[in-house]
Structures are given as structure tokens and as C-alpha cells.
N, C-alpha and C. Protein backbone atom coordinates (compact mmCIF):
# COMPACT_ATOMS: atom_id res chain seq x y z
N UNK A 1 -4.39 -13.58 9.65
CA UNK A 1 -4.31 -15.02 9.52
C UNK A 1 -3.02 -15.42 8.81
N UNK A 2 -2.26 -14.67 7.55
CA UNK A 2 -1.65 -15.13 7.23
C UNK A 2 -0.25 -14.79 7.82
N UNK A 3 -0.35 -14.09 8.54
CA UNK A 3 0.87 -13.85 9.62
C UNK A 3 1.24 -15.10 10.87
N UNK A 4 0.26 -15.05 11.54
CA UNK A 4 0.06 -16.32 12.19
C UNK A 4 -0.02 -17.10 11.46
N UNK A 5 0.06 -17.74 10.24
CA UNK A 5 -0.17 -18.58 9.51
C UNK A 5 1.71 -19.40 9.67
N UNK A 6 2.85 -17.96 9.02
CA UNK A 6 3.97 -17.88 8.50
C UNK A 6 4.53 -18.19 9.67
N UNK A 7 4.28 -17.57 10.80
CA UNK A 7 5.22 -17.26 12.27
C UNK A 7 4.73 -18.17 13.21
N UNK A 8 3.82 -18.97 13.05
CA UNK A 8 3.34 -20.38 13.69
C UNK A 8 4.40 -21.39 13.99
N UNK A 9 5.38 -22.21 14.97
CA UNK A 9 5.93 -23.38 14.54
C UNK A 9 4.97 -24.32 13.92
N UNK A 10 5.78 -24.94 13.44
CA UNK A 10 5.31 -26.28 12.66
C UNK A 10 4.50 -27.22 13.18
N UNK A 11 4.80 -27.57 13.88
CA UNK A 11 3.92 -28.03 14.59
C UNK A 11 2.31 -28.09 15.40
N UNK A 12 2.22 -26.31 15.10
CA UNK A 12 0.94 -25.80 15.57
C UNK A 12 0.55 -25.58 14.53
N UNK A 13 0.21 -25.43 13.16
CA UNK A 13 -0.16 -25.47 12.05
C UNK A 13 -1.48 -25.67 12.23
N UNK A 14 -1.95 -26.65 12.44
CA UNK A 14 -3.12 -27.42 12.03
C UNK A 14 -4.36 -26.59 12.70
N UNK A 15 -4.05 -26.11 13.80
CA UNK A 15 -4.99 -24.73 14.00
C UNK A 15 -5.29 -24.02 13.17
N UNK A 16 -4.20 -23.37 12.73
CA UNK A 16 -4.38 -22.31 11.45
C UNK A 16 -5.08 -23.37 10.35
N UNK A 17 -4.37 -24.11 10.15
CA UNK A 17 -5.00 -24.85 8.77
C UNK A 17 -6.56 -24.87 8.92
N UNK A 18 -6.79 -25.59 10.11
CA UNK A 18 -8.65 -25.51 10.07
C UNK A 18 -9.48 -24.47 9.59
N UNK A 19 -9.31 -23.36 10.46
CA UNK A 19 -9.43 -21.77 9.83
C UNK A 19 -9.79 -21.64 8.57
N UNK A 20 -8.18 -21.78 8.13
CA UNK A 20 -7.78 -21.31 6.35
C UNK A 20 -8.99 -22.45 5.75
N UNK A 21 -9.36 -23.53 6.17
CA UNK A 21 -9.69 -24.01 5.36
C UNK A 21 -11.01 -24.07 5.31
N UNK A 22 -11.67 -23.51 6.55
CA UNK A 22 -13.03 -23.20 6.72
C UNK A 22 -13.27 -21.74 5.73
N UNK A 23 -12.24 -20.85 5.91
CA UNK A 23 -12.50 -19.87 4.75
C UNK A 23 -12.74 -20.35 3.62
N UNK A 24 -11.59 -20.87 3.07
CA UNK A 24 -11.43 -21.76 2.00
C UNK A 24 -12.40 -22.13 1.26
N UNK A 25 -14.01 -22.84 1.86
CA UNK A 25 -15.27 -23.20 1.66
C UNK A 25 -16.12 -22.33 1.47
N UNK A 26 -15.58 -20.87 2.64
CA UNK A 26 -17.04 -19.93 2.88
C UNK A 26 -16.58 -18.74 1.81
N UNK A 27 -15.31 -18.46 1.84
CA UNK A 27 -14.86 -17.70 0.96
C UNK A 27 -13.64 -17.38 0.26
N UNK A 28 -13.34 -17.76 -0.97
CA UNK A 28 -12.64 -18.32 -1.91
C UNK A 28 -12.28 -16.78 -1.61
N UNK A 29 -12.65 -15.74 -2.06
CA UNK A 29 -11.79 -14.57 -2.36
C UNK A 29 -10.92 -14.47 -1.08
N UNK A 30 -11.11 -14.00 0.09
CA UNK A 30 -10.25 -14.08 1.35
C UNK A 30 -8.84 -15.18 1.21
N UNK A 31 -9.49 -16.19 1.32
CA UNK A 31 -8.81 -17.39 0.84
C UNK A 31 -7.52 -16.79 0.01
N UNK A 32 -7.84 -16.81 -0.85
CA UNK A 32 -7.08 -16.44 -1.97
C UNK A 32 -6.32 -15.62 -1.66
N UNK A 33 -6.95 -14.11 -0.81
CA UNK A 33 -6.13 -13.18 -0.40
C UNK A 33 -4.94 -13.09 0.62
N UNK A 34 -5.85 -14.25 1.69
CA UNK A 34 -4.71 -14.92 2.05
C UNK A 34 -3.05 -15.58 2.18
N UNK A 35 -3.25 -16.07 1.16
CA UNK A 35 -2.44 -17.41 0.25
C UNK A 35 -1.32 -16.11 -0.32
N UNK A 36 -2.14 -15.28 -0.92
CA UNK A 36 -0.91 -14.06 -1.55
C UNK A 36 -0.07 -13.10 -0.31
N UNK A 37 -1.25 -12.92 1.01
CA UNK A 37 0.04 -12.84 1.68
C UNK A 37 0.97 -13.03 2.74
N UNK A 38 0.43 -14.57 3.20
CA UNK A 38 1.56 -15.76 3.41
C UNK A 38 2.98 -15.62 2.34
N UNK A 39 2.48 -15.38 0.88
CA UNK A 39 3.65 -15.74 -0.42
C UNK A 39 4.52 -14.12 0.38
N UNK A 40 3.69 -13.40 0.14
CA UNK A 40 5.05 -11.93 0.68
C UNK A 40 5.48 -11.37 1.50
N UNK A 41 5.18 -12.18 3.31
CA UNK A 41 5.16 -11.61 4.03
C UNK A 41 6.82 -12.41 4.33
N UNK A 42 7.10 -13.82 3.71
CA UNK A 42 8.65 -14.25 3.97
C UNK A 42 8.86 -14.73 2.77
N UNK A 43 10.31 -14.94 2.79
CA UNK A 43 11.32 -15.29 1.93
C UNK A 43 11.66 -16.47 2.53
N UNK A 44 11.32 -17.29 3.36
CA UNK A 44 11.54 -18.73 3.98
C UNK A 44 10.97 -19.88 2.62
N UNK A 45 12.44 -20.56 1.80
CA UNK A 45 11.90 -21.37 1.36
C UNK A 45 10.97 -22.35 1.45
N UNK A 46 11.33 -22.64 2.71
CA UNK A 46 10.66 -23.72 3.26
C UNK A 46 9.10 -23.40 3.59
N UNK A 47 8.80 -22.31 4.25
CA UNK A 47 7.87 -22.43 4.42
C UNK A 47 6.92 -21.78 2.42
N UNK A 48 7.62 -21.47 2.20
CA UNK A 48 7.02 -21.00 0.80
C UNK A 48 6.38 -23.07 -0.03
N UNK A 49 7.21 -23.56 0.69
CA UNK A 49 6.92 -24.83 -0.31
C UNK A 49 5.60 -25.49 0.70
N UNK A 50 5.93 -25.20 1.92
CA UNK A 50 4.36 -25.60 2.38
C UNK A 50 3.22 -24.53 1.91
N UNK A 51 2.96 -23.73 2.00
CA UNK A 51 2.40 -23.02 1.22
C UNK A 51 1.79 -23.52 0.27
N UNK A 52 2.53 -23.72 -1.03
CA UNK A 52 2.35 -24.35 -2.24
C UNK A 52 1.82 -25.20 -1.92
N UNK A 53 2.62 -26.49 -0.74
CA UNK A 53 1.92 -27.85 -0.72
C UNK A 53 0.45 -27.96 -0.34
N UNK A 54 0.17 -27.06 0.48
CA UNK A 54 -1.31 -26.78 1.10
C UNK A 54 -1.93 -26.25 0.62
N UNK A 55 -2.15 -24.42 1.59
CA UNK A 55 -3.56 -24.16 0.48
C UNK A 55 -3.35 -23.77 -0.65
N UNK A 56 -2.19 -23.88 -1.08
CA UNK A 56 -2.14 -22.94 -2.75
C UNK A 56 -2.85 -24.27 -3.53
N UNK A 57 -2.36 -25.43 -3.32
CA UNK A 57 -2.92 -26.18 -3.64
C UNK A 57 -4.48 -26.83 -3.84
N UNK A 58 -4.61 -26.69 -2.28
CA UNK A 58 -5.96 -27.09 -1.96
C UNK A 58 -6.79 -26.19 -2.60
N UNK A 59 -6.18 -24.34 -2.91
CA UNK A 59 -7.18 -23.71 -3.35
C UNK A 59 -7.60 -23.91 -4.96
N UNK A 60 -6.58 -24.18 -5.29
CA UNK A 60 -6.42 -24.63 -6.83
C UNK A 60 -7.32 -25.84 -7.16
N UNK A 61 -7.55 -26.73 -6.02
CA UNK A 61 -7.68 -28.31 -5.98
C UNK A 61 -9.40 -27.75 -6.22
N UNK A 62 -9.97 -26.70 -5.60
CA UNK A 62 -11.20 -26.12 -4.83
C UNK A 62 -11.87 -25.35 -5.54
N UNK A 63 -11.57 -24.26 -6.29
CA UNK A 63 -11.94 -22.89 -7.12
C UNK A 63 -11.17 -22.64 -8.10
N UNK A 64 -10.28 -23.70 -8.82
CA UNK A 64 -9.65 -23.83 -9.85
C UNK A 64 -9.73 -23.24 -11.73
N UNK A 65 -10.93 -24.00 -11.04
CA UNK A 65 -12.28 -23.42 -12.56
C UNK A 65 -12.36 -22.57 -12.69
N UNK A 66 -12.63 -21.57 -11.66
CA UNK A 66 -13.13 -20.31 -11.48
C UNK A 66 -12.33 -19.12 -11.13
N UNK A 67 -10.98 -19.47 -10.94
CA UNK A 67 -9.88 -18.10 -10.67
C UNK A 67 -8.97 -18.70 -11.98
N UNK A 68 -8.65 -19.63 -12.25
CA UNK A 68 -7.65 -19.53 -13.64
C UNK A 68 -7.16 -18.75 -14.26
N UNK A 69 -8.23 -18.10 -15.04
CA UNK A 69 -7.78 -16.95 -15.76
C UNK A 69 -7.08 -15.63 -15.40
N UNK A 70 -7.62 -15.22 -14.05
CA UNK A 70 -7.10 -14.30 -13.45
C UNK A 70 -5.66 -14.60 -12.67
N UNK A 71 -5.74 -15.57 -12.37
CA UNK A 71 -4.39 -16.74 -11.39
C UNK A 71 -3.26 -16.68 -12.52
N UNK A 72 -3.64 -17.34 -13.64
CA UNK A 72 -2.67 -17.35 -14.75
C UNK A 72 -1.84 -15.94 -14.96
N UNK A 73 -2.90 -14.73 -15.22
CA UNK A 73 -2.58 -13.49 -15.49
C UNK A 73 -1.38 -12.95 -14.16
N UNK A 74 -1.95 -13.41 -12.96
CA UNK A 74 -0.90 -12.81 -12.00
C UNK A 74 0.45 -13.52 -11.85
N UNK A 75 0.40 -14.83 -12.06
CA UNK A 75 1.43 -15.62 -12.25
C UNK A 75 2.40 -15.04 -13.00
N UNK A 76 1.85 -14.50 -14.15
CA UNK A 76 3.02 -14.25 -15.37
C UNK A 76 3.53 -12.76 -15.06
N UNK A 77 2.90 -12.01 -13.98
CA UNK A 77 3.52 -10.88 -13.77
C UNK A 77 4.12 -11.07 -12.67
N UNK A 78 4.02 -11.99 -11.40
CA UNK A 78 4.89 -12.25 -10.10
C UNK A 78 5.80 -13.33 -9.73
N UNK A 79 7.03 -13.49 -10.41
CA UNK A 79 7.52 -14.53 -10.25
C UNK A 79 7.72 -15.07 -9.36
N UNK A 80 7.17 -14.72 -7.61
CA UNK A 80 7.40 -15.83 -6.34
C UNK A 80 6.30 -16.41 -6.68
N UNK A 81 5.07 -16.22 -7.25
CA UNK A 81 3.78 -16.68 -7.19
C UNK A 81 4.49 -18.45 -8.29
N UNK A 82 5.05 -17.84 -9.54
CA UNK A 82 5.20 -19.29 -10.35
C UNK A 82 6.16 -20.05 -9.41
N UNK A 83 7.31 -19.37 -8.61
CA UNK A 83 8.10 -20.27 -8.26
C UNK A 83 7.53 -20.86 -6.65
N UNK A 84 5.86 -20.44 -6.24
CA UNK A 84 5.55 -21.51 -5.34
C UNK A 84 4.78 -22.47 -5.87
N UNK A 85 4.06 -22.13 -7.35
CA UNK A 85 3.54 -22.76 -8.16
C UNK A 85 4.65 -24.02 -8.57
N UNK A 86 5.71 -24.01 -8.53
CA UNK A 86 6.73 -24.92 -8.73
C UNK A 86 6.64 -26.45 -7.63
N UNK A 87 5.98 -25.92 -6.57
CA UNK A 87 5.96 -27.02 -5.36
C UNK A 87 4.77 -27.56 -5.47
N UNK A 88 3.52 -27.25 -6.38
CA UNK A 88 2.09 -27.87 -6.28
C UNK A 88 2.11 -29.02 -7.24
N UNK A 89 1.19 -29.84 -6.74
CA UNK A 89 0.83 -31.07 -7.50
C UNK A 89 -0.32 -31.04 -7.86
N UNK A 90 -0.90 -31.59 -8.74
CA UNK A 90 -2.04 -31.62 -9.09
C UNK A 90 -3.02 -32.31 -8.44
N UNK A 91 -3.51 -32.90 -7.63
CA UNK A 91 -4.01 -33.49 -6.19
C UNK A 91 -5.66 -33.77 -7.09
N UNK A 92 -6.64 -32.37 -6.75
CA UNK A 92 -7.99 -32.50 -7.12
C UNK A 92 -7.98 -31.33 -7.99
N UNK A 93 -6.73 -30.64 -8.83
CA UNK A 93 -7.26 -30.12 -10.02
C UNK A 93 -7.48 -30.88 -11.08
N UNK A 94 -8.40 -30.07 -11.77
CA UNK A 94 -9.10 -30.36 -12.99
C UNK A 94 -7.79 -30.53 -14.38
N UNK A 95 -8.08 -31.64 -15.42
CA UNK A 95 -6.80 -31.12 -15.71
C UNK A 95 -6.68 -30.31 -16.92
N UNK A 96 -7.57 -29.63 -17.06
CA UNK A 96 -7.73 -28.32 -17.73
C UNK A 96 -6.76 -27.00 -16.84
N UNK A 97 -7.58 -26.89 -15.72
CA UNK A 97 -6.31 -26.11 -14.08
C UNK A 97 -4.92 -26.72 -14.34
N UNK A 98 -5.04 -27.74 -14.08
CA UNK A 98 -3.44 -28.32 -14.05
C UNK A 98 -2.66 -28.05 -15.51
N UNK A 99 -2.96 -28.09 -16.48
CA UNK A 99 -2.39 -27.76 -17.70
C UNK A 99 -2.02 -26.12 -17.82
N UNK A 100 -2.98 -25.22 -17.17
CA UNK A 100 -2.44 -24.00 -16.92
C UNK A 100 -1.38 -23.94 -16.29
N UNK A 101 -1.53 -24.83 -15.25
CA UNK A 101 -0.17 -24.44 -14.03
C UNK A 101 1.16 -25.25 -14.57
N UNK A 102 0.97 -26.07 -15.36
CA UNK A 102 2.25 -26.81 -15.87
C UNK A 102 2.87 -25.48 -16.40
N UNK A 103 2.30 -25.20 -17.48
CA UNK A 103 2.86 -23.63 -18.25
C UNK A 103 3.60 -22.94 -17.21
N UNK A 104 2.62 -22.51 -16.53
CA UNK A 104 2.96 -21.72 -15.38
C UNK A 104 4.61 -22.12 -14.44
N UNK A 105 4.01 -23.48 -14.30
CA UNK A 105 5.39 -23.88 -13.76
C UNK A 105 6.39 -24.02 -14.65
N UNK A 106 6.72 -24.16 -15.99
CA UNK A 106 7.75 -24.22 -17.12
C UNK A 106 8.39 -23.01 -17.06
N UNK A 107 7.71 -22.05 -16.35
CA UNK A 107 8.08 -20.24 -16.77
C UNK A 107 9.02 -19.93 -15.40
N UNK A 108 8.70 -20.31 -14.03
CA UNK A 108 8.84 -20.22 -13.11
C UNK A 108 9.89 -19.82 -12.79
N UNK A 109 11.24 -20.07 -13.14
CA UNK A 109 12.36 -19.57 -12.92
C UNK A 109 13.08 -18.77 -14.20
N UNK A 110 12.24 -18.09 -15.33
CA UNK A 110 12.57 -17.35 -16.35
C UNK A 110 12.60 -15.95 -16.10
């Protein structure tokens, strides 16, 4: 999925997106596993910031509460992870989540 996810034009996205986002609901871990490797399979800024804008987001927006701690921990050891963390907004995180990821994002290019 996350191959076809990366190598999709733009335009066909929204296929994949449905998918990702039906996982997304049924299972947060996949999901998740996902999302990490969309982040390493390119070096395409661009698509790294959709990424961020979507499900890194949406997953954050979704299971926020509940991966934090571990999310935080990988953040501070993978710096593409903070610097797609750099493109998310806080949308439907909590802002307990979002106060992690500010950090997170302050570090991002250190």
C-alpha cells in the first residue's frame, strides 16, 4: 500500500486514500506501519509533505492519545520522521498530542 501509495500520480490518490483510511479505523498499528514506509521508501519532498498533510496527520488527529509516547520516542531517534512532522497541523489533535509534536517539531532540523 505504501508503495502504491508514493508512485500513484496525484491525481489518483484518493483511491489509495480510502484504503489507508479504512485501515486507519480498523487498524491503527498497520496504519501506522504504513505511514513509516511511505516516509522511507522516497526522498520526494513533496510528496513527504503530503504525507505529513494526510495520514500522518489524520493518524495523529485519530490514535494520538494512544501512540504518543512511543511516536515521540521514534521521532527523537529519526530525523525524516520530525522533519515530516514539520508539515502537520494540528487539525483533530488533542492538545496534549499537539504539544508533543510542537517539541517535536522545534527539534526537527537539529
Amino acid at each position: 500500500m505504501a508503495e502504491e501509495w508514493v508512485t500513484t500520480p496525484r491525481p489518483d490518490w484518493t483511491d489509495g486514500d480510502d484504503r489507508f483510511y479504512q485501515l486507519l479505523h480498523e487498524s491503527p498499528d498497520r496504519a501506522l506501519s504504513v505511514i513509516f514506509a511511505m516516509m522511507q521508501i522516497t526522498d520526494d519532498e513533496w510528496i513527504h509533505a503530503n504525507i505529513a498533510a494526510g495520514p500522518l496527520e489524520d493518524f495523529l488527529g485519530s490514535h494520538g492519545e494512544a501512540y504518543i509516547d512511543g511516536f515521540h520516542k521514534l521521532a527523537l531517534q529519526e530525523r525524516r520522521l520530525r522533519e515530516l512532522l514539520d508539515g502537520v497541523w494540528q487539525g483533530r489533535m488533542s492538545k496534549a498530542v499537539w504539544r508533543r509534536i510542537e517539541i517535536l517539531k522545534q527539534s526537527a532540523f537539529s
